[in-house]
PDB file of N, CA and C in Angstrom:
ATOM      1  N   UNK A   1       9.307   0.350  -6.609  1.00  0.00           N
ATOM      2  CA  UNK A   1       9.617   1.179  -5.465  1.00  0.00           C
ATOM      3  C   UNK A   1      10.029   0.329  -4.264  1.00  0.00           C
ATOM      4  N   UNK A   2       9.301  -1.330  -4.064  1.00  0.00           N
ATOM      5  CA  UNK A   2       9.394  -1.861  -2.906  1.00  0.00           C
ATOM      6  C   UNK A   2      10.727  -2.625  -2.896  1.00  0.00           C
ATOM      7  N   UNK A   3      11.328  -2.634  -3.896  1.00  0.00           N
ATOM      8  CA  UNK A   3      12.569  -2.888  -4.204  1.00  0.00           C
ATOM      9  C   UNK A   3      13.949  -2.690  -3.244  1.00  0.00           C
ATOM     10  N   UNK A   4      13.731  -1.175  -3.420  1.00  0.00           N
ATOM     11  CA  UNK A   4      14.710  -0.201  -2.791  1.00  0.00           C
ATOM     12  C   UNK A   4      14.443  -0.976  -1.374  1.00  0.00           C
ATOM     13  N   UNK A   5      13.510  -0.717  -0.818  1.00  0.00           N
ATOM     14  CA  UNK A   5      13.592  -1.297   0.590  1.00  0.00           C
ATOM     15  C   UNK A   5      13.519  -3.122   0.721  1.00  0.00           C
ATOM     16  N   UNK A   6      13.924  -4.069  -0.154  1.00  0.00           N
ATOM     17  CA  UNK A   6      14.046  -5.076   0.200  1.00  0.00           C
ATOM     18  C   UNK A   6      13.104  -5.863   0.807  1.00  0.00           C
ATOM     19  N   UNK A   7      11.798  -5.440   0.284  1.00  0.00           N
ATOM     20  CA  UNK A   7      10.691  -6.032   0.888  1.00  0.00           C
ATOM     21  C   UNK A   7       9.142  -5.157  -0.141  1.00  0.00           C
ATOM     22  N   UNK A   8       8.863  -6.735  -0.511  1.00  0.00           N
ATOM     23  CA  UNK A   8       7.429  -6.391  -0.789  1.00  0.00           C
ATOM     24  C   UNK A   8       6.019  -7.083  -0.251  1.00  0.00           C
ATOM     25  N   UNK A   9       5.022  -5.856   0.448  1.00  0.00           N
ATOM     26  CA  UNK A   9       3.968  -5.826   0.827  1.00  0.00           C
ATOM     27  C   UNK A   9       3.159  -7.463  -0.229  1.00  0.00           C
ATOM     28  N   UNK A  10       2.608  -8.577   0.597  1.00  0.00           N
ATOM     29  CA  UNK A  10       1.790  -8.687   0.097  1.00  0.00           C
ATOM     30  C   UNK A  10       0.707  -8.235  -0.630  1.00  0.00           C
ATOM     31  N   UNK A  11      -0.023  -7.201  -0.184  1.00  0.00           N
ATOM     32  CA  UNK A  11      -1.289  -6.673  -0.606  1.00  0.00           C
ATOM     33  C   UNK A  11      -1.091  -5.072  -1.260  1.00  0.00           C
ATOM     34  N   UNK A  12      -0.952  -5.241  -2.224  1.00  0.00           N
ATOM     35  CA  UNK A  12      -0.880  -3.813  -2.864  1.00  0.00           C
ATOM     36  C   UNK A  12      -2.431  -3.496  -3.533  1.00  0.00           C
ATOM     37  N   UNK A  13      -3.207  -2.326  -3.158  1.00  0.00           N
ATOM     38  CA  UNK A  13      -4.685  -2.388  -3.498  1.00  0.00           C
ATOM     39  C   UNK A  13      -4.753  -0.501  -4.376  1.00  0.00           C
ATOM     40  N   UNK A  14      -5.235  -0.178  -4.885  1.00  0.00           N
ATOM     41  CA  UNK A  14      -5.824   0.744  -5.230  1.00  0.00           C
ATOM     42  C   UNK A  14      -7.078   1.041  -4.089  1.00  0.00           C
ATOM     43  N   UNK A  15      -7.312   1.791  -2.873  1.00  0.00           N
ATOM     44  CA  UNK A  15      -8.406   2.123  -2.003  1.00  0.00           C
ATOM     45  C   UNK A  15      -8.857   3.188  -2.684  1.00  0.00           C
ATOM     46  N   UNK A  16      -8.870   4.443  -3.556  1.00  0.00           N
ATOM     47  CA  UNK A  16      -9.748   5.448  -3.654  1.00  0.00           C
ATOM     48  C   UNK A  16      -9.022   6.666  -4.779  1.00  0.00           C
ATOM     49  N   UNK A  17      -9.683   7.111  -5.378  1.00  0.00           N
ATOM     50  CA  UNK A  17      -9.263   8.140  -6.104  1.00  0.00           C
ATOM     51  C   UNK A  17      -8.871   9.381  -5.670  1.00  0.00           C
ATOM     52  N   UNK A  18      -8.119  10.411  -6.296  1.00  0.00           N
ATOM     53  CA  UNK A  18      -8.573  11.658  -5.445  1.00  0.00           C
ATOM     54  C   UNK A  18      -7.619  12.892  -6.577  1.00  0.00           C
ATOM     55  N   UNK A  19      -8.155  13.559  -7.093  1.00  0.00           N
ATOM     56  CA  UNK A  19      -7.925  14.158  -8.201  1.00  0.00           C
ATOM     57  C   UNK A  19      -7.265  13.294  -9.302  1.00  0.00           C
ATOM     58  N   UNK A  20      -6.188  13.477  -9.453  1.00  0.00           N
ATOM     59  CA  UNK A  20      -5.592  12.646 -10.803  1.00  0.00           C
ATOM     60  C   UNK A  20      -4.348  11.870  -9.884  1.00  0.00           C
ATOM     61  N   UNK A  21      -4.952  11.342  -8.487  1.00  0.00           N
ATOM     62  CA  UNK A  21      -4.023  10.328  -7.609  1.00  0.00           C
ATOM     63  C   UNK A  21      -5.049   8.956  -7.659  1.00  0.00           C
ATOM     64  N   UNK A  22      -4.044   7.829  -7.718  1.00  0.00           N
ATOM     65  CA  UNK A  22      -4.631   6.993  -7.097  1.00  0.00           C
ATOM     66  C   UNK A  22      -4.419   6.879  -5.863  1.00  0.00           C
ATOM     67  N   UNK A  23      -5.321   6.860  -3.993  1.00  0.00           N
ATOM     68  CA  UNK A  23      -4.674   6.621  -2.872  1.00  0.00           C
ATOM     69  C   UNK A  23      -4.623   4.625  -2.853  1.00  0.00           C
ATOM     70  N   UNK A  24      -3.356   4.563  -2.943  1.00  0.00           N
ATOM     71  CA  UNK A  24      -2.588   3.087  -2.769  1.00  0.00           C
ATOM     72  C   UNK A  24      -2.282   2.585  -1.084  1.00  0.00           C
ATOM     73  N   UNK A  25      -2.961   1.827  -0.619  1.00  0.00           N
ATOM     74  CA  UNK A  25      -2.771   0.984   0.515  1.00  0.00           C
ATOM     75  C   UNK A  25      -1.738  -0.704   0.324  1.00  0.00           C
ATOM     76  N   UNK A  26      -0.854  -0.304   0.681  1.00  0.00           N
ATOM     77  CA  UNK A  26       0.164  -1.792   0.916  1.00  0.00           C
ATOM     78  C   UNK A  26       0.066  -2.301   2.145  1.00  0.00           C
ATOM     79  N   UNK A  27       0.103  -3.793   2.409  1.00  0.00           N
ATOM     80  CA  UNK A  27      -0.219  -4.046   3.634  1.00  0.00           C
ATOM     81  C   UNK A  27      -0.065  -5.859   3.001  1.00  0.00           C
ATOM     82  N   UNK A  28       0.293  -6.068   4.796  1.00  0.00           N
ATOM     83  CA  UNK A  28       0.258  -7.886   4.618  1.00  0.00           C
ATOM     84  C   UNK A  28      -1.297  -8.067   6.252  1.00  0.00           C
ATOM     85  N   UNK A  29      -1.761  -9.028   5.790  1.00  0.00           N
ATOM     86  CA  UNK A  29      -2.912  -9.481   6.516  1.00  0.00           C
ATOM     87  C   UNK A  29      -1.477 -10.758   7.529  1.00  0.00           C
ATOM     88  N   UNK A  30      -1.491 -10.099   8.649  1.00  0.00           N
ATOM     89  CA  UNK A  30      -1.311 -11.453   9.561  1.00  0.00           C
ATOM     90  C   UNK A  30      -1.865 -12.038  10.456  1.00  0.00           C
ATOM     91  N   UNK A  31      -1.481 -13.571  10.841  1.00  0.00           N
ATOM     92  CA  UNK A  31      -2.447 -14.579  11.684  1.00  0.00           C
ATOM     93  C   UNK A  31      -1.915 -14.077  13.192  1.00  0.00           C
ATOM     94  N   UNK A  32      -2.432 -13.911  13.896  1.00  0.00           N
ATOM     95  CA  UNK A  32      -2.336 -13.897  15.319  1.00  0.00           C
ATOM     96  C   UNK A  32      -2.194 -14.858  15.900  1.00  0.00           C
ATOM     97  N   UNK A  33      -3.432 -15.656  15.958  1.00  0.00           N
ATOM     98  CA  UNK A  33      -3.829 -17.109  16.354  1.00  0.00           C
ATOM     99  C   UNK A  33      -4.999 -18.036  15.304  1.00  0.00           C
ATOM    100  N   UNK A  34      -5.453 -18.475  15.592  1.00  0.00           N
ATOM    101  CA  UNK A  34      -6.240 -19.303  14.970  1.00  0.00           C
ATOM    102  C   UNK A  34      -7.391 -18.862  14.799  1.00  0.00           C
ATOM    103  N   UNK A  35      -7.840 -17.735  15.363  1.00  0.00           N
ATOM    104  CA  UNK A  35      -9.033 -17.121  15.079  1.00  0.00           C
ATOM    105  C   UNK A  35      -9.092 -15.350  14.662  1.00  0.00           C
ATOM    106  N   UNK A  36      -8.107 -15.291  14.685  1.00  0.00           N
ATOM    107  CA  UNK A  36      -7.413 -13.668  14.889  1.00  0.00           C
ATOM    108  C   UNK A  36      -6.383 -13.116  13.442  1.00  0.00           C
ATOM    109  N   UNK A  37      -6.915 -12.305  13.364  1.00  0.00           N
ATOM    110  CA  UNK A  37      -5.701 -11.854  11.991  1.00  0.00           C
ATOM    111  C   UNK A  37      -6.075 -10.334  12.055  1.00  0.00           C
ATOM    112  N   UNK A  38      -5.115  -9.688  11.693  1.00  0.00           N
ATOM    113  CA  UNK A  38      -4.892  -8.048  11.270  1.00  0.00           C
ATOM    114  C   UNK A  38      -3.694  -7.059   9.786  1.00  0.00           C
ATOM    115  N   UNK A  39      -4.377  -6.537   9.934  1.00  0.00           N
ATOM    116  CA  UNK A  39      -3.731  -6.094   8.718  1.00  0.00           C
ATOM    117  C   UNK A  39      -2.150  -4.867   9.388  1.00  0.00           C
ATOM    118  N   UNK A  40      -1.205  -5.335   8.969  1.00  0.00           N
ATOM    119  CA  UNK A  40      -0.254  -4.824   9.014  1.00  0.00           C
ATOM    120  C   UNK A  40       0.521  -3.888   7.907  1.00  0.00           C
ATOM    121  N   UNK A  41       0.338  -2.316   8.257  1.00  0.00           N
ATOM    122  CA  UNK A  41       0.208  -1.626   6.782  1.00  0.00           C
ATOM    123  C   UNK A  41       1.721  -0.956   6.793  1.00  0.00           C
ATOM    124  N   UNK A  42       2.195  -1.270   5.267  1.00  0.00           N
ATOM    125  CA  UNK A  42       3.447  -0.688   4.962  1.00  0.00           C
ATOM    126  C   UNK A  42       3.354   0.579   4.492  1.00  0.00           C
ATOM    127  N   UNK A  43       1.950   1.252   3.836  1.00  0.00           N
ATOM    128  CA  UNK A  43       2.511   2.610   3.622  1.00  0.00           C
ATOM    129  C   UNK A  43       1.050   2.789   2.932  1.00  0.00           C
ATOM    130  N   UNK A  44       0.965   4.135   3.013  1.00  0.00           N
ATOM    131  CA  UNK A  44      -0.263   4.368   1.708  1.00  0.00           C
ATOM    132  C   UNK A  44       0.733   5.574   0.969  1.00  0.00           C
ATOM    133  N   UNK A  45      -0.327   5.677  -0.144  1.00  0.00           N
ATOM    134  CA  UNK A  45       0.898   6.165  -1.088  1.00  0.00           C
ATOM    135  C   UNK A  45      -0.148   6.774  -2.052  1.00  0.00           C
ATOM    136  N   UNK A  46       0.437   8.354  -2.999  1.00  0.00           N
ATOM    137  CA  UNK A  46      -0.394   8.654  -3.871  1.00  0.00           C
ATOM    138  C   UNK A  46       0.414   8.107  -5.449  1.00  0.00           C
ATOM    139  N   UNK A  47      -0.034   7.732  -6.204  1.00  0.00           N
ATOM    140  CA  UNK A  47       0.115   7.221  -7.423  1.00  0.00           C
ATOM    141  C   UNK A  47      -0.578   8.347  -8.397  1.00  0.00           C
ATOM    142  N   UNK A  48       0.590   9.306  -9.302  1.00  0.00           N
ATOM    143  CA  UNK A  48      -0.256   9.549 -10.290  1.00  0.00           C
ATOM    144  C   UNK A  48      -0.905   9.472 -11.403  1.00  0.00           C
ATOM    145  N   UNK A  49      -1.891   8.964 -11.135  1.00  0.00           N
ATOM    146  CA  UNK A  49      -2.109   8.812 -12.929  1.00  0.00           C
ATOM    147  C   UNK A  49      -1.471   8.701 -13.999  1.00  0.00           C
ATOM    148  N   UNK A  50      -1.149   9.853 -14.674  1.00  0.00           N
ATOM    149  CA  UNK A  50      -0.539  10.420 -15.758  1.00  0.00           C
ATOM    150  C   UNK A  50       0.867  10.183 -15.749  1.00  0.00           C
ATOM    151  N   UNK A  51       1.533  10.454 -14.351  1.00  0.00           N
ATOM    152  CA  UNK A  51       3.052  10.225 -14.937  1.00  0.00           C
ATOM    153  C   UNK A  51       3.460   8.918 -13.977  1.00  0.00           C
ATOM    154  N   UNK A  52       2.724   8.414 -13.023  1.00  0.00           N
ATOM    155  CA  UNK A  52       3.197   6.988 -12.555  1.00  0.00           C
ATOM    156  C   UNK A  52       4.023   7.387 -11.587  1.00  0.00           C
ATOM    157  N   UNK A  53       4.010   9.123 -11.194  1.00  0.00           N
ATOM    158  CA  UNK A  53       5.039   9.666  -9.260  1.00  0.00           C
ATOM    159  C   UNK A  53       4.349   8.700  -8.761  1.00  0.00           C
ATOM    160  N   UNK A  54       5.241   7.772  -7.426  1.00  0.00           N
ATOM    161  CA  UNK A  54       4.635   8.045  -6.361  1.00  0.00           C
ATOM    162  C   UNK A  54       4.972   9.152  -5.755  1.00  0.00           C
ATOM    163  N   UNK A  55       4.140   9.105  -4.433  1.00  0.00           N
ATOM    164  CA  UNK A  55       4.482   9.451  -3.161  1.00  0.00           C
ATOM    165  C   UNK A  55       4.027   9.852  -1.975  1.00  0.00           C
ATOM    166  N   UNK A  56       4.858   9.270  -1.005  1.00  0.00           N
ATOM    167  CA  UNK A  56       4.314   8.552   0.322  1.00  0.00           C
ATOM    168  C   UNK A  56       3.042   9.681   1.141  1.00  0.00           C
ATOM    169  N   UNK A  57       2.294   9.158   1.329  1.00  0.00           N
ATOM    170  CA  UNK A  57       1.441  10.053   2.091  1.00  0.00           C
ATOM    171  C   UNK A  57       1.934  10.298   3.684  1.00  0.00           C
ATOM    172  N   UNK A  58       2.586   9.512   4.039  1.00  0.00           N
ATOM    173  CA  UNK A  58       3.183   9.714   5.405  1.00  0.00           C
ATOM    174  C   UNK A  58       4.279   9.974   5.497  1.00  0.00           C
TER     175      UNK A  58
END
């Protein structure tokens, strides 16, 4: 999918179930400074199970 847009999320995670979805969080962790970092999120997303849809929760 991250294809199409020419960019892939470091961090692709499975966060939580929710009927026959997986809810999918993409995201890159960046440095601020030397003591500082945040997570910068590309999308959450439902994944189904069974047939492998996504689609975008936002």
């Amino acid at each position: 999918m991250f294809k199409n847009y020419g960019y892939m999320p470091s961090i692709i995670e499975v966060d939580h179930i929710e009927g026959n979805n997986y809810v999918v969080h993409a995201y890159e962790i960046i440095q601020d400074d030397e003591k500082t970092w945040h997570t910068a999120t590309a999308g959450w997303y439902y994944v189904d199970m069974h047939t492998g849809k996504i689609e975008s929760i936002f």
